[in-house]
N, C-alpha and C. Protein backbone atom coordinates (compact mmCIF):
# COMPACT_ATOMS: atom_id res chain seq x y z
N UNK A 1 13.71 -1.72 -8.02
CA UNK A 1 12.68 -2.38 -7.27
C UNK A 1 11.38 -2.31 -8.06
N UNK A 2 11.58 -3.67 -8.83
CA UNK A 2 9.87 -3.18 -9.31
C UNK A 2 8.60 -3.21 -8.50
N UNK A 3 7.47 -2.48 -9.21
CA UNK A 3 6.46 -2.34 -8.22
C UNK A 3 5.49 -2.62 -9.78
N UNK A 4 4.33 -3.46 -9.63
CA UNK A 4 3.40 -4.13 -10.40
C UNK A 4 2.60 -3.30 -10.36
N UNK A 5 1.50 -2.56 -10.65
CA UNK A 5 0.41 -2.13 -10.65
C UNK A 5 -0.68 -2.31 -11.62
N UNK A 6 -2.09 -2.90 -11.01
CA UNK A 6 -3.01 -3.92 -11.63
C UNK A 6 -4.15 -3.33 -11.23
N UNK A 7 -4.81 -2.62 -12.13
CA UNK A 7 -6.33 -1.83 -12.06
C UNK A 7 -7.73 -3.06 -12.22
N UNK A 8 -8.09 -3.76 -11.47
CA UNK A 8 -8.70 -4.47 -11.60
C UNK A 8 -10.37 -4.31 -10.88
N UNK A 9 -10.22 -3.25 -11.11
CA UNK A 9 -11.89 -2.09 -10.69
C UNK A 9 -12.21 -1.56 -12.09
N UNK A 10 -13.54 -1.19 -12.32
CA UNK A 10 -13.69 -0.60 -13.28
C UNK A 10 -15.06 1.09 -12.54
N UNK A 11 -14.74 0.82 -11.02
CA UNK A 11 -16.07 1.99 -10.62
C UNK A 11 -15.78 3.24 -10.10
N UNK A 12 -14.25 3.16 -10.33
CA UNK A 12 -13.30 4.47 -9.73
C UNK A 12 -12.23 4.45 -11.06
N UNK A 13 -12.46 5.91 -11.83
CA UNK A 13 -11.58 5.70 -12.74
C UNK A 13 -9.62 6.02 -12.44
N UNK A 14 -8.87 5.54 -13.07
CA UNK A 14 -7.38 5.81 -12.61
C UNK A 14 -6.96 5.60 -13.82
N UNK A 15 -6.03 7.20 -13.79
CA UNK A 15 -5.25 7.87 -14.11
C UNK A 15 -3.80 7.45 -14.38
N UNK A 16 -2.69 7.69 -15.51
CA UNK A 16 -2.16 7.55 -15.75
C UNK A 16 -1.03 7.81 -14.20
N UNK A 17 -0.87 9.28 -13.72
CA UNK A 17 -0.95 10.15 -12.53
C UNK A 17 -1.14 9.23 -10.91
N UNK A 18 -1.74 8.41 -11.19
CA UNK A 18 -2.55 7.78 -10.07
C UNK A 18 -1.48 6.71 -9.76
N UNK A 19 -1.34 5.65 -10.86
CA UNK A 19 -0.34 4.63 -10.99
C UNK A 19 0.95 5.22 -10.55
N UNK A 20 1.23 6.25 -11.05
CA UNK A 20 2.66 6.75 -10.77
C UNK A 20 3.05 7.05 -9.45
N UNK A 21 1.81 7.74 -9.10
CA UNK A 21 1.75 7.35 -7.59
C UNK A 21 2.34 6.78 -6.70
N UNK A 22 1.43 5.40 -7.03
CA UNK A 22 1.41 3.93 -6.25
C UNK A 22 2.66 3.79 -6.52
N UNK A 23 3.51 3.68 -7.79
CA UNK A 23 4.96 3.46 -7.67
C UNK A 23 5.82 3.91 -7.17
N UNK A 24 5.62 5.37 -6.89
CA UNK A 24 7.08 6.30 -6.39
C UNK A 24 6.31 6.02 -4.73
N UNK A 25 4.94 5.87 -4.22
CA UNK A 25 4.68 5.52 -2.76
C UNK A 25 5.52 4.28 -2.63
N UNK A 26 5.13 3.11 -3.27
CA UNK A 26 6.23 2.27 -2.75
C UNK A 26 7.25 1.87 -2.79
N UNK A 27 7.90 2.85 -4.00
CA UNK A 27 9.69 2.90 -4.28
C UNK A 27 10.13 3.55 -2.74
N UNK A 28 9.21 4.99 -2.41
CA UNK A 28 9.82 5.38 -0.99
C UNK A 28 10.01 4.15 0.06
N UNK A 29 8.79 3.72 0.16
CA UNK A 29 8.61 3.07 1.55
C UNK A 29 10.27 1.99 1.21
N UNK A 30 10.53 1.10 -0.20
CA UNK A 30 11.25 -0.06 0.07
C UNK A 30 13.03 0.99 0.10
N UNK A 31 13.21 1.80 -0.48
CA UNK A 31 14.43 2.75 -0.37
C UNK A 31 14.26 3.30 0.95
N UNK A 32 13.42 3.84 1.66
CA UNK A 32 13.40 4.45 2.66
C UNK A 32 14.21 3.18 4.00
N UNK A 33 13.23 1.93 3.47
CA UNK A 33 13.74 0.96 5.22
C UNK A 33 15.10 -0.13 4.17
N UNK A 34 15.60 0.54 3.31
CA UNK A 34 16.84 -0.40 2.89
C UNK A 34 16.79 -1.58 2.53
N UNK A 35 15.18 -2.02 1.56
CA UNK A 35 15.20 -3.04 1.07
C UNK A 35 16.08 -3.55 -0.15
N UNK A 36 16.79 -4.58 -0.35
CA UNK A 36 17.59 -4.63 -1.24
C UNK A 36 16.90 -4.72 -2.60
N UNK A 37 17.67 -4.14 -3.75
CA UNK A 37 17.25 -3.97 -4.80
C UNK A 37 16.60 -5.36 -5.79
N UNK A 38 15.83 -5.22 -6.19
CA UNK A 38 15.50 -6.59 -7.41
C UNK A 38 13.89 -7.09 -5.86
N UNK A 39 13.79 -6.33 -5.55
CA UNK A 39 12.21 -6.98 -4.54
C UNK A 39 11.35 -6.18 -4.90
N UNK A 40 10.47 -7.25 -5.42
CA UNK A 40 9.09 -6.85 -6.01
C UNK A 40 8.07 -7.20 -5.08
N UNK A 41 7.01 -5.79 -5.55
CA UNK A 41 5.88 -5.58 -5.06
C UNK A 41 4.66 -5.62 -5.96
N UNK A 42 3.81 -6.12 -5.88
CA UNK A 42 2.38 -5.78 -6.77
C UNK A 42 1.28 -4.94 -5.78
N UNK A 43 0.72 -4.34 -6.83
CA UNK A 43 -0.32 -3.88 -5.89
C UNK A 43 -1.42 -3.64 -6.85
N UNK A 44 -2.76 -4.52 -6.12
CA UNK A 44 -3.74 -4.39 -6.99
C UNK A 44 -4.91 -3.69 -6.27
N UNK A 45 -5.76 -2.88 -7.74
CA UNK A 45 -6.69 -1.87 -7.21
C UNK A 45 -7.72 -2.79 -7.60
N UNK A 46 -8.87 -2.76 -6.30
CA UNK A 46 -9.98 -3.65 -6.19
C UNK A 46 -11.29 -2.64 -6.24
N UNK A 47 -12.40 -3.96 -6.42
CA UNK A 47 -13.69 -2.86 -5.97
C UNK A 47 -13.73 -3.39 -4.68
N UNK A 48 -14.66 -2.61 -3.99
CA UNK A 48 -15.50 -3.04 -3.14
C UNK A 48 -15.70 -4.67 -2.20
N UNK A 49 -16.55 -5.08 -3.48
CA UNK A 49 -16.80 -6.49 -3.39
C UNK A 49 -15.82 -7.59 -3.08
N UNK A 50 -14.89 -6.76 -3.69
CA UNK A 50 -13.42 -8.35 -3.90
C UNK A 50 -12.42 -7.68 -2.60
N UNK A 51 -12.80 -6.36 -2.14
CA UNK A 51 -11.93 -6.63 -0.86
C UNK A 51 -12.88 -7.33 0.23
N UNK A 52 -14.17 -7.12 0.09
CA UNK A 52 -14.61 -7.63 1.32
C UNK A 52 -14.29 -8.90 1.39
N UNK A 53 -14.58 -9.67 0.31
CA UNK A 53 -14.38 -11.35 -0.14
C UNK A 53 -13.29 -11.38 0.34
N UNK A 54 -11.72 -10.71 0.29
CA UNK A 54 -10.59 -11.13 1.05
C UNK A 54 -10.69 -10.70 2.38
N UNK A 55 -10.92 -9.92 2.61
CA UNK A 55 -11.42 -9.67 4.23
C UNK A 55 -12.00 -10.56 4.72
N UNK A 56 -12.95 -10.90 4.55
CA UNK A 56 -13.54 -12.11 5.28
C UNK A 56 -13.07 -13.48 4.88
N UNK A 57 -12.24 -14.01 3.85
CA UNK A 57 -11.58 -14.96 3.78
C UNK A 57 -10.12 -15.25 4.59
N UNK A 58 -9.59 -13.92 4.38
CA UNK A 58 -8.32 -13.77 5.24
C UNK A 58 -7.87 -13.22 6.59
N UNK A 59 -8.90 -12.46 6.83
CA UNK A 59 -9.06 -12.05 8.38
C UNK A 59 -10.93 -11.96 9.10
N UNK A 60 -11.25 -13.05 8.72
CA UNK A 60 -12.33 -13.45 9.23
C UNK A 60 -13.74 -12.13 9.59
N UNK A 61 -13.34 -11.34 8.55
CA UNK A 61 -14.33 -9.63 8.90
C UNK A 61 -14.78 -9.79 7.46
N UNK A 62 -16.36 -9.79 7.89
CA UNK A 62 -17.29 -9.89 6.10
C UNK A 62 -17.77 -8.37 6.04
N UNK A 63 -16.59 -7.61 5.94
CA UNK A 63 -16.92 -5.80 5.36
C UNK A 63 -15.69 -5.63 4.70
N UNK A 64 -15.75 -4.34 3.71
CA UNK A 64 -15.39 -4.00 3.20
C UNK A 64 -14.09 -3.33 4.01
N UNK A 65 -12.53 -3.11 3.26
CA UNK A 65 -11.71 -2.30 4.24
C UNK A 65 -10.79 -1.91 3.35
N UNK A 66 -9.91 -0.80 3.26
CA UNK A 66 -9.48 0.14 2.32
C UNK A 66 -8.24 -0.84 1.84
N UNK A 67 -7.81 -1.51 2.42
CA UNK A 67 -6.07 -1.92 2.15
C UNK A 67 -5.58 -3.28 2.73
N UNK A 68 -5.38 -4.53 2.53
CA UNK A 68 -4.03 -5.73 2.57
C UNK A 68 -3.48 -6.22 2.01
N UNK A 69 -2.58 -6.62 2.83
CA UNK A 69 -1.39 -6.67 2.32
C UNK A 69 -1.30 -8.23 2.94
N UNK A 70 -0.80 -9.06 1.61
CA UNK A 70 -0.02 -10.50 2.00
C UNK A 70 1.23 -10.24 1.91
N UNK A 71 1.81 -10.53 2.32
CA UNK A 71 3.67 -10.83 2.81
C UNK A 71 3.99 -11.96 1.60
N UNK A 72 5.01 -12.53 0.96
CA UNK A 72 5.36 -13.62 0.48
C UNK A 72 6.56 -14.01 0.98
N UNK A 73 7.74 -13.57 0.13
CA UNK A 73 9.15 -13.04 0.75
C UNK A 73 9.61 -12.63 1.75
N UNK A 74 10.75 -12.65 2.46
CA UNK A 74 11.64 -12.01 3.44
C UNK A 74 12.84 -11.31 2.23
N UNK A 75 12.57 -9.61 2.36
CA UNK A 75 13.60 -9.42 1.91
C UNK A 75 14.90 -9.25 2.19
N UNK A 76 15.37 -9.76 3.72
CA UNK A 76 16.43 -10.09 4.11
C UNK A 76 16.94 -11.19 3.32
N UNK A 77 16.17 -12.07 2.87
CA UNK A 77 16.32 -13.37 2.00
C UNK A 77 16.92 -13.08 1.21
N UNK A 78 16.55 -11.86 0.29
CA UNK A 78 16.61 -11.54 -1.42
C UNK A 78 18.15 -12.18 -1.71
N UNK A 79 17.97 -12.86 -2.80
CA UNK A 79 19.25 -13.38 -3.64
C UNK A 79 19.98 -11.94 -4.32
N UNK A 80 20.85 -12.18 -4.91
CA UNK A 80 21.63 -11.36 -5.99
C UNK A 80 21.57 -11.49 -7.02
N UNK A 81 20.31 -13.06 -7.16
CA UNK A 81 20.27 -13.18 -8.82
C UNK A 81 18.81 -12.69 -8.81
N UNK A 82 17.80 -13.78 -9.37
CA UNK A 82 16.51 -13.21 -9.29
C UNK A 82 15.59 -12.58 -8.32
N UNK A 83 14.69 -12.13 -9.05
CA UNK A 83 13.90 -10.78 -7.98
C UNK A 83 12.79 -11.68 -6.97
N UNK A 84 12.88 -11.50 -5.78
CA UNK A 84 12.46 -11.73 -4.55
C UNK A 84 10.78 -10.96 -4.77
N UNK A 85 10.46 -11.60 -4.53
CA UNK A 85 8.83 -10.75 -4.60
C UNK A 85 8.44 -10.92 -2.57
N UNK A 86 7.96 -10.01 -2.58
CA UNK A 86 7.93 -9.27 -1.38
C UNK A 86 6.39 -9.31 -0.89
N UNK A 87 5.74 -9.07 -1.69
CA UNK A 87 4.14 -9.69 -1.61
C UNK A 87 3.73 -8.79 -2.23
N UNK A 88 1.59 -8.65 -2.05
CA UNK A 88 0.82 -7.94 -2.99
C UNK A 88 0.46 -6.75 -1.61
N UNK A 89 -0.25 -5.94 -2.29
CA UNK A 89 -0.59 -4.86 -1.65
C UNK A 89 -2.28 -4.72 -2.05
N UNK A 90 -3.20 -4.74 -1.50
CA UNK A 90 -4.74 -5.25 -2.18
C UNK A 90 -5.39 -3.33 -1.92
N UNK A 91 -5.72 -2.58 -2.60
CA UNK A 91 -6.36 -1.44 -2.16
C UNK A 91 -7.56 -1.80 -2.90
N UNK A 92 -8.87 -1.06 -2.06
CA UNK A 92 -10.27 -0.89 -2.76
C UNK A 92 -10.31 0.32 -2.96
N UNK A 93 -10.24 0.58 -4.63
CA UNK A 93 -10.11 2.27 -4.42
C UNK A 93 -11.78 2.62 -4.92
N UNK A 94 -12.80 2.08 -4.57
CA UNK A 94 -13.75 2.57 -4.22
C UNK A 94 -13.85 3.34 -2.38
N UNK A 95 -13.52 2.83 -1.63
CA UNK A 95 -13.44 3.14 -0.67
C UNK A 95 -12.14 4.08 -0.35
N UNK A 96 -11.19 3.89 -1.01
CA UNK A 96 -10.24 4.93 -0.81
C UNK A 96 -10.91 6.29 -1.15
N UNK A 97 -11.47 5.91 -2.53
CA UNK A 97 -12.41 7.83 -2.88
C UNK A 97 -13.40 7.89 -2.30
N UNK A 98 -13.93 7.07 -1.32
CA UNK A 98 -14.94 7.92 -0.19
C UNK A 98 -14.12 8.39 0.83
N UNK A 99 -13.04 7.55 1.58
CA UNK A 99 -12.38 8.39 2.81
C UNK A 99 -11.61 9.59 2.11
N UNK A 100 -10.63 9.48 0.51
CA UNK A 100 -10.33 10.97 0.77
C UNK A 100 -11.18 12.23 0.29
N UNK A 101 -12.70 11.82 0.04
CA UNK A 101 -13.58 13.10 0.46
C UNK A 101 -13.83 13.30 2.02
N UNK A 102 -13.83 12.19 2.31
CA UNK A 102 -14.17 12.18 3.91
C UNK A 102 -12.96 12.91 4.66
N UNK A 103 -12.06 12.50 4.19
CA UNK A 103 -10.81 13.34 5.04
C UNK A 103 -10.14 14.94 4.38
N UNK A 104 -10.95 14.71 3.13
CA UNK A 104 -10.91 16.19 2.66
C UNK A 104 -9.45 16.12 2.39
N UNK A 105 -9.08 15.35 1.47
CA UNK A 105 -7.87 15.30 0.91
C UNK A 105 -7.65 14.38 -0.53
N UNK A 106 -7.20 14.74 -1.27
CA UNK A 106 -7.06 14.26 -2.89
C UNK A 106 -7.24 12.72 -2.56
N UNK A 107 -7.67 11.99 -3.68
CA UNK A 107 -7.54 10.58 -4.17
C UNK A 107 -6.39 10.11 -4.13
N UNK A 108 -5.59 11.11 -4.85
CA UNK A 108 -4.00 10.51 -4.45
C UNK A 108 -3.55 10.94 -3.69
N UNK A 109 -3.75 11.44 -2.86
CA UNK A 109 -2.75 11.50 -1.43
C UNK A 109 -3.38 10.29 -0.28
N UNK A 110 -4.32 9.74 -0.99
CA UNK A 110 -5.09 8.67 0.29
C UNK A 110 -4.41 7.46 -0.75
N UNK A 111 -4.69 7.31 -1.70
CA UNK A 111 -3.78 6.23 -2.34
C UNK A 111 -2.29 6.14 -2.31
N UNK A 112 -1.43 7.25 -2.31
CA UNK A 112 -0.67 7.16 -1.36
C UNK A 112 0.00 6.58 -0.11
N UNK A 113 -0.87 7.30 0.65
CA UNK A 113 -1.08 6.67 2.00
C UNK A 113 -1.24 4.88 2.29
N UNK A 114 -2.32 5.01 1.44
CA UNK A 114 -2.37 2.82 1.98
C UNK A 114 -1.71 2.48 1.13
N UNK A 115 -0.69 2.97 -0.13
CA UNK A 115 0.02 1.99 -0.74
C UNK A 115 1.29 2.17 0.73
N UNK A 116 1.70 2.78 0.43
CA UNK A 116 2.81 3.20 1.84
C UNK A 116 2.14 2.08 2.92
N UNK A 117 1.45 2.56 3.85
CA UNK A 117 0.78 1.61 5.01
C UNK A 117 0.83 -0.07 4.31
N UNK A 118 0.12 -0.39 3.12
CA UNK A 118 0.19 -1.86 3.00
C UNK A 118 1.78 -2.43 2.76
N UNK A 119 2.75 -1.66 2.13
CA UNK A 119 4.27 -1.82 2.23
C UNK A 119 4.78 -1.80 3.23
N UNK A 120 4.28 -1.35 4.70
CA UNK A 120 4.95 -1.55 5.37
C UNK A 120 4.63 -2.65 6.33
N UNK A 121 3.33 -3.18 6.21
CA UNK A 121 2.51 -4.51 6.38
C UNK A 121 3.81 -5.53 6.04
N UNK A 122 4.25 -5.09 4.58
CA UNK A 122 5.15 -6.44 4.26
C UNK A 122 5.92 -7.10 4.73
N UNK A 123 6.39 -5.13 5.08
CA UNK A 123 7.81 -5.60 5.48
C UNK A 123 7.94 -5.98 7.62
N UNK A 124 6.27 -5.88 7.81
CA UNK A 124 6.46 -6.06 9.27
C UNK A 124 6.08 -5.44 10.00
N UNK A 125 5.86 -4.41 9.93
CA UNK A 125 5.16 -3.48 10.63
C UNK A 125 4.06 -3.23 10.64
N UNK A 126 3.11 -3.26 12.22
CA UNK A 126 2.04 -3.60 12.71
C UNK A 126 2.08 -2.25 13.34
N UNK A 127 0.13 -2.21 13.92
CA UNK A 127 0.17 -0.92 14.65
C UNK A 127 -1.31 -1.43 15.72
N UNK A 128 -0.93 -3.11 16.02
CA UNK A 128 -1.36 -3.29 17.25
C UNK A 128 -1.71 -3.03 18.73
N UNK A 129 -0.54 -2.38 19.35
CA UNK A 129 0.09 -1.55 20.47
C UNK A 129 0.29 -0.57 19.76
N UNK A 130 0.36 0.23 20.85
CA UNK A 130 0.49 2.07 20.88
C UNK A 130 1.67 2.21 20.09
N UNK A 131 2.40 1.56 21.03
CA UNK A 131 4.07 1.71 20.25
C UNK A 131 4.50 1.71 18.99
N UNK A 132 4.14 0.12 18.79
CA UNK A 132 3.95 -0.13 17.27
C UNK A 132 3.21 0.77 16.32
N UNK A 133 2.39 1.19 17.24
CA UNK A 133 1.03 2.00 15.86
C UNK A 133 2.01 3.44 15.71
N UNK A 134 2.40 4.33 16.54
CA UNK A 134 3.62 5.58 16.22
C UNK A 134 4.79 5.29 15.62
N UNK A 135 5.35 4.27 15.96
CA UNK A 135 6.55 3.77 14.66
C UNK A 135 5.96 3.59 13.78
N UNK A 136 5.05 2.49 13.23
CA UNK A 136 4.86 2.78 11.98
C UNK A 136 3.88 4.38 11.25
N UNK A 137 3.29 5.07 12.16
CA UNK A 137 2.59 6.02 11.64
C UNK A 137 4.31 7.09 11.48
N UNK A 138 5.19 6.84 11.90
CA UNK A 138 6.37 7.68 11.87
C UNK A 138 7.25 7.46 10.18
N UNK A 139 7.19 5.68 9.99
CA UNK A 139 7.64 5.80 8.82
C UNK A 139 6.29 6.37 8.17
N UNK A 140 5.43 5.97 8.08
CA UNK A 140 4.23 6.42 6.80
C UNK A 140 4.41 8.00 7.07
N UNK A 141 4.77 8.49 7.96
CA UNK A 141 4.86 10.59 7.35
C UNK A 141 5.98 10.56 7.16
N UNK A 142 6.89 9.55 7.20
CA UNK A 142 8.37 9.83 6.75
C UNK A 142 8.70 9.73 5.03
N UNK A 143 7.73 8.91 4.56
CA UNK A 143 7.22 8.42 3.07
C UNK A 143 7.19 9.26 2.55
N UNK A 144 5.27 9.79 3.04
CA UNK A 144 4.91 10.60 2.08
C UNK A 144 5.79 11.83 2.24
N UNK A 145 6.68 12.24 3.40
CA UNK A 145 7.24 13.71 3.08
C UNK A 145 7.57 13.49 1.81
N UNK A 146 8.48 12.21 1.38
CA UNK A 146 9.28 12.13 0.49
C UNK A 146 8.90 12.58 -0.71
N UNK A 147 7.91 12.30 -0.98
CA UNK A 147 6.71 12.47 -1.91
C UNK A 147 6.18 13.64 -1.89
N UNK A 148 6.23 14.77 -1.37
CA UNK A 148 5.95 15.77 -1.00
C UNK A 148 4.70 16.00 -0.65
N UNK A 149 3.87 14.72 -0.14
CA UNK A 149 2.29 14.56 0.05
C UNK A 149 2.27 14.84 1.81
N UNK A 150 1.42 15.55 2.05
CA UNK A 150 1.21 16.13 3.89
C UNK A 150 -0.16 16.02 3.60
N UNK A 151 -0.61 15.55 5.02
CA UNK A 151 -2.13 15.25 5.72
C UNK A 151 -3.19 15.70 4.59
N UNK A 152 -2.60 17.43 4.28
CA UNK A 152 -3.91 18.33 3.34
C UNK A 152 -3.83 17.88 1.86
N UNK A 153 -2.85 17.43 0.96
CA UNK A 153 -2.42 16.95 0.04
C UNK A 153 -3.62 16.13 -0.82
């Protein structure tokens, strides 16, 4: 399952460590819910500026917000020949390294976190209703266990 990763910030530096991350976060999330193999993901690291610009282009909010995700694919779809792309994953990791000082937890365990959360955007999962919002907060600690990343991490 490839996973793309595209540093396209230059005000938060990232780490060789960091990327690797983002990949084994969203290798869990697509192995974890049984996405079939050959579905690709990108996920690009933004500043600031260029998430708000999609924020307010794509969900009508002119602020800044840590993480979206466009959908492209159904990977129920995926062929057996070429790779199904699954969509992008958008993080501002300027704002990711203010919430994980704010939450008093590593850079990468919050990058982590919204790569996981925007993968599961892809694949469908909302946290509109109560309901919805504990299923998916159930896979996202089911992830990072995988990862051996917890809340303090």
């Amino acid at each position: 399952m490839p996973v793309l990763v595209s540093n396209l910030q230059g005000e938060v530096p990232v780490e060789d460590g960091l990327v690797t991350t983002i990949i084994h976060a969203a290798d869990s999330v697509l192995a974890g819910e049984k996405v079939p193999a050959g579905v690709e993901v990108s996920v690009a690291l933004v500043d600031s500026e260029r998430i708000r610009e999609l924020n307010h282009r794509y969900r009508g909010v002119d602020a800044p917000t840590d993480v979206l995700s466009f959908p492209l694919d159904d990977p129920d779809d995926a062929p057996d020949g070429p790779e199904t792309v699954l969509g992008d994953v958008v993080i501002a990791l300027p704002v990711a390294d203010r919430q994980a000082r704010e939450y008093g937890h590593s850079l990468r365990r919050e990058v982590a976190y919204l790569t996981v959360h925007g993968v599961l955007h892809l694949l469908g999962f909302d946290h509109h209703q109560p309901e919805d919002k504990q299923r998916m907060r159930n896979h996202e600690e089911a992830a990072l266990a995988s990862l051996g990343l917890t809340r303090d991490a």
